[in-house]
C-alpha atoms as a PDB file:
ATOM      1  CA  UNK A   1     -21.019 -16.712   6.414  1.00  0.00           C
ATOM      2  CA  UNK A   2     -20.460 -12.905   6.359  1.00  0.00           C
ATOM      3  CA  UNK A   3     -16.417 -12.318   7.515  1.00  0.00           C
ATOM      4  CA  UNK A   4     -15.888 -11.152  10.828  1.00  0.00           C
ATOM      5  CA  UNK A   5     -15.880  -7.154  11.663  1.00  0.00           C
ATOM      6  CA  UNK A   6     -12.228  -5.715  11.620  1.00  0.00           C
ATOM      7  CA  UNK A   7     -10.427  -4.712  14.229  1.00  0.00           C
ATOM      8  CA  UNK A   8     -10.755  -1.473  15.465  1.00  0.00           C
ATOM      9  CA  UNK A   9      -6.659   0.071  15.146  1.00  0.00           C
ATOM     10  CA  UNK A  10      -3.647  -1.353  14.824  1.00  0.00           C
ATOM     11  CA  UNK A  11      -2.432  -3.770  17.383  1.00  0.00           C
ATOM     12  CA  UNK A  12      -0.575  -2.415  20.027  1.00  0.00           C
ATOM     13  CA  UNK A  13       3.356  -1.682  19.619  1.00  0.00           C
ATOM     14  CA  UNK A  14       5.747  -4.643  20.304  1.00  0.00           C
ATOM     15  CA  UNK A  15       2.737  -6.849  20.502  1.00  0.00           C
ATOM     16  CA  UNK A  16       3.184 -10.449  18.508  1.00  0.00           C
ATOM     17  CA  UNK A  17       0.297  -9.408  16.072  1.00  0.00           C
ATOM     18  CA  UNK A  18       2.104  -6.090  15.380  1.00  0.00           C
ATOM     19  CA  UNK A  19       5.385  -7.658  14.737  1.00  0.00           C
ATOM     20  CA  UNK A  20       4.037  -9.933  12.689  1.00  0.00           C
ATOM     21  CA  UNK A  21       2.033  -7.822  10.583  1.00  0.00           C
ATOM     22  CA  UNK A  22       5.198  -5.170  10.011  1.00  0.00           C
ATOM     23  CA  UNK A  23       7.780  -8.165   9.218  1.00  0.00           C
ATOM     24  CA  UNK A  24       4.991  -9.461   6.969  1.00  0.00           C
ATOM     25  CA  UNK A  25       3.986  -6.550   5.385  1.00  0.00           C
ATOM     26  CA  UNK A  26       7.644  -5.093   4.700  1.00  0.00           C
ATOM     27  CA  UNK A  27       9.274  -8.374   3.488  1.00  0.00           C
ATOM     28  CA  UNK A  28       6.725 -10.448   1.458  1.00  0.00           C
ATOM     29  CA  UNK A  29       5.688  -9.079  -2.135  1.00  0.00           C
ATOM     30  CA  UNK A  30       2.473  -8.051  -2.847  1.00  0.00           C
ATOM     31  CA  UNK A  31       1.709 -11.157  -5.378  1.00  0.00           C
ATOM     32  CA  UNK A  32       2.592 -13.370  -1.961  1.00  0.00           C
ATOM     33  CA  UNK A  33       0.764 -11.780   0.547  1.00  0.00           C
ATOM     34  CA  UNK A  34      -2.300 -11.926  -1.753  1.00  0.00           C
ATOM     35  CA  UNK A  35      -1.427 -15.553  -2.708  1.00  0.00           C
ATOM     36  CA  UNK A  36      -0.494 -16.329   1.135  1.00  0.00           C
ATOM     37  CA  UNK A  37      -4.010 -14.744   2.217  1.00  0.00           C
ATOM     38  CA  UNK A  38      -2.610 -12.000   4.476  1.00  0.00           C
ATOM     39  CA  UNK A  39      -5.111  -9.825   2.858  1.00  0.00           C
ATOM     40  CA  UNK A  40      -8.238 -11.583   2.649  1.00  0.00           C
ATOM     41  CA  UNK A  41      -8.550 -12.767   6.609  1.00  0.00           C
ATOM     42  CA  UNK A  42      -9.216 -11.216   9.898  1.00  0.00           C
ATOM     43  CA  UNK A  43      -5.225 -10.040  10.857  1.00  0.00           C
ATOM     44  CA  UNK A  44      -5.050  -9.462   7.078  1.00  0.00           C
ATOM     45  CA  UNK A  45      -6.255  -5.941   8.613  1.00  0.00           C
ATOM     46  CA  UNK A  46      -2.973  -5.322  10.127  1.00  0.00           C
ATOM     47  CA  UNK A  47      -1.088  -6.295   7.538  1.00  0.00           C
ATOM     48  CA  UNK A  48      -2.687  -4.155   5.213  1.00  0.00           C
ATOM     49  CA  UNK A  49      -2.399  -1.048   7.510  1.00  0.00           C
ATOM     50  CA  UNK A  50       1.696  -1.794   7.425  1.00  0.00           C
ATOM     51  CA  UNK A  51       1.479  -1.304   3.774  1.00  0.00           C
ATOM     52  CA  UNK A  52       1.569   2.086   1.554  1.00  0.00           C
ATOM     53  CA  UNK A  53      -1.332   3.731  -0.471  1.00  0.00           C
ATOM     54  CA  UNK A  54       0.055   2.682  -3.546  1.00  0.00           C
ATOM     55  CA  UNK A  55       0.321  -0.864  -2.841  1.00  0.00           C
ATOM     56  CA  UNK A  56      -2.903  -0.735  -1.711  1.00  0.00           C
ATOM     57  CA  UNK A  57      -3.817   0.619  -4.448  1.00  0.00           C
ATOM     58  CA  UNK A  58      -1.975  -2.319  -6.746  1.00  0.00           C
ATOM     59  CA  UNK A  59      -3.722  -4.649  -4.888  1.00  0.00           C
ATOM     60  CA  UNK A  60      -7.194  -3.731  -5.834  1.00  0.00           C
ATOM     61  CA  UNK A  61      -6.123  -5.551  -8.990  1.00  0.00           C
ATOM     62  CA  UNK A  62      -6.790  -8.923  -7.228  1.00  0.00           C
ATOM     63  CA  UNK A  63      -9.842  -7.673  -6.253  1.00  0.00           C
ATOM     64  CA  UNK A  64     -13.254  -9.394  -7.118  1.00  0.00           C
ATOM     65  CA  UNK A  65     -14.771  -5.954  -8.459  1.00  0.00           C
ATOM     66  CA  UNK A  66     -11.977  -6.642 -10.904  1.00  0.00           C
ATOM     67  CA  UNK A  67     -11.070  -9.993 -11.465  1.00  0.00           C
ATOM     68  CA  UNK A  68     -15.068 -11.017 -11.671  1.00  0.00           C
ATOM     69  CA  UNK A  69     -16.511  -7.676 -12.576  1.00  0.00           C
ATOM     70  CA  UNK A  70     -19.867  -7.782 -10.403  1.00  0.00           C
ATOM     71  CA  UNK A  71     -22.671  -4.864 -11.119  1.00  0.00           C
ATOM     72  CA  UNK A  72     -20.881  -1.927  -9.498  1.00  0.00           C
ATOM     73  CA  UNK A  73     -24.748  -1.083  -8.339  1.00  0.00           C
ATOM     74  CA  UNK A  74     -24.329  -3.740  -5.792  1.00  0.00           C
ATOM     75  CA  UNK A  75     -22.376  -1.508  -4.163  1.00  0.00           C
ATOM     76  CA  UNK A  76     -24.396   1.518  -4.108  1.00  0.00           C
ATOM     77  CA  UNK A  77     -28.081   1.769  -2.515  1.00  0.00           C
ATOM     78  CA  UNK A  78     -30.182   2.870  -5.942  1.00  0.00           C
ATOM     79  CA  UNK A  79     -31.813   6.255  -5.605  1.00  0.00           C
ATOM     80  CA  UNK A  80     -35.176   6.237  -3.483  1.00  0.00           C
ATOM     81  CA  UNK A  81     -34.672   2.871  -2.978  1.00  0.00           C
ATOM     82  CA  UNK A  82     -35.876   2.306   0.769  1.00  0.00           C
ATOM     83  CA  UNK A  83     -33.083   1.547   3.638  1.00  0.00           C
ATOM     84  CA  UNK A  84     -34.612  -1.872   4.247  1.00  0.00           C
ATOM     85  CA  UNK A  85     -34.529  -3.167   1.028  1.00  0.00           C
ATOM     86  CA  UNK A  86     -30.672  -1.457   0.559  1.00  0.00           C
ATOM     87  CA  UNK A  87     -29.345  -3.110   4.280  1.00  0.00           C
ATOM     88  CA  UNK A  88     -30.785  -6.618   3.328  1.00  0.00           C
ATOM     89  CA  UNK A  89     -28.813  -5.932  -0.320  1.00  0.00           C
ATOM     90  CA  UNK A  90     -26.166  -5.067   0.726  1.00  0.00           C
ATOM     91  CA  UNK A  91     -25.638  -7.567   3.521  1.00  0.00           C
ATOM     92  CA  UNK A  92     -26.544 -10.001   0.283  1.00  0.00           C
ATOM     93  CA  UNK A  93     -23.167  -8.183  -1.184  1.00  0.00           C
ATOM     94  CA  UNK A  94     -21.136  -8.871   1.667  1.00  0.00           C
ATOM     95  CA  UNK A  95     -21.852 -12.138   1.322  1.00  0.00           C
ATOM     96  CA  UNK A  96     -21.139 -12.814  -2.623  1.00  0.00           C
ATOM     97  CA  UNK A  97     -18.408 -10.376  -2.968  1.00  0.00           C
ATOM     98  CA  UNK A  98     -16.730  -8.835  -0.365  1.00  0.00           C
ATOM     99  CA  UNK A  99     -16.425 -12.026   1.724  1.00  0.00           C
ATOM    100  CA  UNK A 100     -14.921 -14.206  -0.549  1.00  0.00           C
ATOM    101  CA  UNK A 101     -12.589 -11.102  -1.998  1.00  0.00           C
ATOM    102  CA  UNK A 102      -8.677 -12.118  -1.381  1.00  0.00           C
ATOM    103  CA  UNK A 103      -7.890  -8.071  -0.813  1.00  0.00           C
ATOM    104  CA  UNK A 104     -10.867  -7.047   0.966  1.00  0.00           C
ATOM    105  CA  UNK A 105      -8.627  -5.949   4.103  1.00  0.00           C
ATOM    106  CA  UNK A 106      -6.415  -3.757   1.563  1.00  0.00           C
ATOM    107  CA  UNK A 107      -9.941  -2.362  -0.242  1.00  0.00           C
ATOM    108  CA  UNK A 108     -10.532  -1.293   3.588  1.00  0.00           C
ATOM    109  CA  UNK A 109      -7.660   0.719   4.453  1.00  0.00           C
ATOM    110  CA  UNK A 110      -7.953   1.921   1.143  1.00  0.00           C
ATOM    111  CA  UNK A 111     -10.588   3.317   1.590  1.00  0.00           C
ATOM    112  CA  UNK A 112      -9.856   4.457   5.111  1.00  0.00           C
ATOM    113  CA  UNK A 113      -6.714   6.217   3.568  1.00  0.00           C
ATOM    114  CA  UNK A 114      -8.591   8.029   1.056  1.00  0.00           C
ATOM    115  CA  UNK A 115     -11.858   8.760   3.539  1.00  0.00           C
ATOM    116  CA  UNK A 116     -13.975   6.986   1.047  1.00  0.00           C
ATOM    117  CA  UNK A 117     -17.095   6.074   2.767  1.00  0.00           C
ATOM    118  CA  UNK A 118     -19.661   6.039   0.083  1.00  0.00           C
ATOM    119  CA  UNK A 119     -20.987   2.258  -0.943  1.00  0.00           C
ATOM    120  CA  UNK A 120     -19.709  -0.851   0.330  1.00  0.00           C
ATOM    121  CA  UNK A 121     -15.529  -1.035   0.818  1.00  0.00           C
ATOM    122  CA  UNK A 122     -14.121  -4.058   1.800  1.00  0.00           C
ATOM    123  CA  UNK A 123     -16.872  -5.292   3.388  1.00  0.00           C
ATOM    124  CA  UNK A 124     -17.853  -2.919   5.542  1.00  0.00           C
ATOM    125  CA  UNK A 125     -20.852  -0.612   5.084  1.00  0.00           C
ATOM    126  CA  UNK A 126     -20.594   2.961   5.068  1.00  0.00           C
ATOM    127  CA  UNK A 127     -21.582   3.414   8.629  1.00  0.00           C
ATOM    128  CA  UNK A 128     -18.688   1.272   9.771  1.00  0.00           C
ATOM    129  CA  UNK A 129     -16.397   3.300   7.879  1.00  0.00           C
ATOM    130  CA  UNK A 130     -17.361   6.691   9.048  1.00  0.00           C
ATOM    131  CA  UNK A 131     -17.196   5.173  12.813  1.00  0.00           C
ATOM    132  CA  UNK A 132     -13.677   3.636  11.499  1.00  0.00           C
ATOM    133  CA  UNK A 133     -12.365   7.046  10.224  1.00  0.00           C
ATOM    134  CA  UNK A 134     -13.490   8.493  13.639  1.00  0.00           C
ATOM    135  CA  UNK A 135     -11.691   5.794  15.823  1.00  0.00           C
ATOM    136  CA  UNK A 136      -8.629   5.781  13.920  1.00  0.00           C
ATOM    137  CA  UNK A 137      -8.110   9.597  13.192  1.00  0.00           C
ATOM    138  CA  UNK A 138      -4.393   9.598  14.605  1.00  0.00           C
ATOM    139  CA  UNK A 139      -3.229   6.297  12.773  1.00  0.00           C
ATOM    140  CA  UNK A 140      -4.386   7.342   9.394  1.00  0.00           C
ATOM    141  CA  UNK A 141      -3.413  10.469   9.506  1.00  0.00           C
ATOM    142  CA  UNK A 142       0.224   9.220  10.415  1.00  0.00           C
ATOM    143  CA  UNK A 143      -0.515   6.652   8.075  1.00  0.00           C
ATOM    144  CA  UNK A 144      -0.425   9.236   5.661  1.00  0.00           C
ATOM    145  CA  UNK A 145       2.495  11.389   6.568  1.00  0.00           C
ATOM    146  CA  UNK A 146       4.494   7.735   6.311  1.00  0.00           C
ATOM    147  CA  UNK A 147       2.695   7.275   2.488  1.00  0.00           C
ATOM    148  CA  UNK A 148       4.129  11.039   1.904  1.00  0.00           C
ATOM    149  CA  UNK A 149       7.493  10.341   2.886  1.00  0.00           C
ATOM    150  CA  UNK A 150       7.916   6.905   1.354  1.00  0.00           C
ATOM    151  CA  UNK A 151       6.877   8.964  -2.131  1.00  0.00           C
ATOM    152  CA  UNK A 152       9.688  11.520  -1.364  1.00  0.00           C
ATOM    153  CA  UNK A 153      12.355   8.513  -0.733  1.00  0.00           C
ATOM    154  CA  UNK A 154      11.748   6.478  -4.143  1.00  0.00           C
ATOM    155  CA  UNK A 155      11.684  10.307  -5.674  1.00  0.00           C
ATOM    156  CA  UNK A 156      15.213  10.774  -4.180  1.00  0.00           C
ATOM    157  CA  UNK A 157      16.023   7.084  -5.155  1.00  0.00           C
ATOM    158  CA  UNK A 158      14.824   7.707  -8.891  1.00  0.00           C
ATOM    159  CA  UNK A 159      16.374  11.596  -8.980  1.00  0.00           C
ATOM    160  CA  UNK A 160      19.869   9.493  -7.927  1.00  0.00           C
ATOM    161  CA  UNK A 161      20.125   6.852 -10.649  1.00  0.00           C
ATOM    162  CA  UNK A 162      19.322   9.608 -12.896  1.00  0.00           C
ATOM    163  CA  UNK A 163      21.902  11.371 -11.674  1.00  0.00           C
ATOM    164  CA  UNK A 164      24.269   8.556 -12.085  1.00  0.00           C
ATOM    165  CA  UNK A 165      23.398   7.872 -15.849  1.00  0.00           C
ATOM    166  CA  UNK A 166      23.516  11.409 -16.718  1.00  0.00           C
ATOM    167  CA  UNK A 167      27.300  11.316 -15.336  1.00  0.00           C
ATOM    168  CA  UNK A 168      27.833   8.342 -17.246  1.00  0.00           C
ATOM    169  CA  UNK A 169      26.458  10.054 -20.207  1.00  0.00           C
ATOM    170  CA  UNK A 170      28.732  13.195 -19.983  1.00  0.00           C
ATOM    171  CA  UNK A 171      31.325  10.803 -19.449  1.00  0.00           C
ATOM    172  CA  UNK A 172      31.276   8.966 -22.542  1.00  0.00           C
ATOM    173  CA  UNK A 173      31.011  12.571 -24.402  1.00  0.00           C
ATOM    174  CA  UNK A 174      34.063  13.564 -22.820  1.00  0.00           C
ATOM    175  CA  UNK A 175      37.422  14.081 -24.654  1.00  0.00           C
ATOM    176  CA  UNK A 176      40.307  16.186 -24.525  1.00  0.00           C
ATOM    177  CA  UNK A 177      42.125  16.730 -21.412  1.00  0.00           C
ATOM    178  CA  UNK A 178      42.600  13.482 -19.114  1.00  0.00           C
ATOM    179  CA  UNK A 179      41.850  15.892 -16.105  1.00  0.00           C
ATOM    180  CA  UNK A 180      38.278  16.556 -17.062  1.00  0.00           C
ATOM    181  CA  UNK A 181      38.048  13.110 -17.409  1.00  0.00           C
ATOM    182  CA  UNK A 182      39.333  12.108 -14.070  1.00  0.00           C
ATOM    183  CA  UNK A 183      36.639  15.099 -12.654  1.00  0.00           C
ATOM    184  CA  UNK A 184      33.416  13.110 -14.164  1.00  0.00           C
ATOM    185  CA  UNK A 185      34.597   9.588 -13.024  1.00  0.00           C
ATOM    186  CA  UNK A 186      35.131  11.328  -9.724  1.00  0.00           C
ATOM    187  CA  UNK A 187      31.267  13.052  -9.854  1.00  0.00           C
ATOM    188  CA  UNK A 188      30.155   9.670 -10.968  1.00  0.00           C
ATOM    189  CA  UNK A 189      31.660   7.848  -8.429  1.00  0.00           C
ATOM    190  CA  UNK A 190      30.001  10.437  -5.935  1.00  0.00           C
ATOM    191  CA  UNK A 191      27.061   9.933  -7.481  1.00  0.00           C
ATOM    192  CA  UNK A 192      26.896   6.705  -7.673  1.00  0.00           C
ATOM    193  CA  UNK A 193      27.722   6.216  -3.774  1.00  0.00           C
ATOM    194  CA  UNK A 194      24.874   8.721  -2.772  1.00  0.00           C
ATOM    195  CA  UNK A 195      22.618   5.670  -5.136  1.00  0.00           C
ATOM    196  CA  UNK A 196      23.848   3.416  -3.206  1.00  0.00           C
ATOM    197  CA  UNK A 197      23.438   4.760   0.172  1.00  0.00           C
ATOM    198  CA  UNK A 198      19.675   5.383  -0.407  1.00  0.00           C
ATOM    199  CA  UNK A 199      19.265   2.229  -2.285  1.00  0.00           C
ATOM    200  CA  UNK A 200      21.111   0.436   0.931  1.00  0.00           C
ATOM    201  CA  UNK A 201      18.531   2.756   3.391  1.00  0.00           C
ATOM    202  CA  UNK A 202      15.596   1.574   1.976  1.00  0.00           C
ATOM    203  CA  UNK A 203      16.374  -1.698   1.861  1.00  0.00           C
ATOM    204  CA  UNK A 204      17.312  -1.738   5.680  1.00  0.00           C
ATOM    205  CA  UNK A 205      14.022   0.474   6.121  1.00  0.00           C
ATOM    206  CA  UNK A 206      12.199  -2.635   4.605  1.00  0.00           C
ATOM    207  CA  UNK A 207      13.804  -5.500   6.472  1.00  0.00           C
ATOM    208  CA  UNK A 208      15.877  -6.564   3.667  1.00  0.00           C
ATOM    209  CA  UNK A 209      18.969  -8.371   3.953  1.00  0.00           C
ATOM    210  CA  UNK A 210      21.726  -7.261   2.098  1.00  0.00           C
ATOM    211  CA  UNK A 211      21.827 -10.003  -0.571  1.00  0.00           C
ATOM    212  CA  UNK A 212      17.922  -8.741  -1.473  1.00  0.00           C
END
């Protein structure tokens, strides 16, 4: 049985599938949501529009084009090969692969994100995801301003640890006066709390709890 057509956009704001889809998405790892099936079934759709491009990308690992390495040519309609023969293939593709694939709503968006309509993503052919990019102009393209600021914030994250072991570093170097000593302790504690406070952000960000 070929999987049912995904939805068209994202559920609407402050709806029960929404909030269920962002808790999900922000506070399961991506090993349990795959092992859970969030990603595999119809509202795995919303989940996997919750998550960033580069867990979307990580997920692809689970994939079937991975894990059981069909002919990429199913994919692909052969050249000259006529349209009839390629739907009735490719609906034959659907079925073997892309139905029974426990990502297939993450190979989707995936694609979505990255405007990749050529071949067979996710299921869908690549009529449905031209229509799909069409439809859901405004929520990719946010989708991607979000994906460009989440890569800035673990930047800032990884620039600040940095920061803090470079301190540490200099601090360990140090000798001579006590003063100069008491300065670097000082920059590393300053360092350290500006860590912290983006560490702490992005955890609240996520729907973390402060033990996590």
């Amino acid at each position: 049985m070929m999987a049912a057509p995904p939805p068209n956009s994202r559920p609407n704001p402050g709806s029960a599938e929404a909030s269920i889809a962002q808790f999900v998405a922000s506070t399961d790892p991506l090993d349990s949501l795959v092992a859970n099936g969030f990603l595999d079934r119809q509202d795995g759709h919303y989940v996997a529009q919750e998550l960033r491009t580069p867990q979307l990308r990580q997920a692809m690992k689970y994939s079937v084009c991975l894990t059981a390495d069909p002919d990429i040519g199913h994919f692909y309609q052969e050249d000259e090969e006529p349209d009839t023969d390629w739907r009735r293939r490719r609906a034959q593709t659907v079925r073997d692969h892309c139905s029974v694939c426990p990502v297939r709503a993450a190979c989707a968006e995936l694609a979505l994100r990255e405007s990749d309509t050529v071949g067979v993503r996710g299921g869908l052919t690549p009529e449905k995801l031209k229509r799909r990019l069409v439809m859901e102009r405004t929520r990719l393209d946010q989708a991607l301003v979000e994906d460009q600021h989440a890569g800035q914030q673990q930047q800032a994250r990884i620039a600040a640890a940095r920061e803090v072991q470079r301190l540490a570093g200099q601090y360990l170097g140090t000798s001579g006066k006590r003063e100069k000593r008491l300065e670097n302790m000082k920059n590393i504690r300053e360092a350290a709390r500006r860590r912290d406070e983006l560490v702490a952000a992005h955890r609240r960000a996520a729907g973390w709890t402060v033990a996590a």
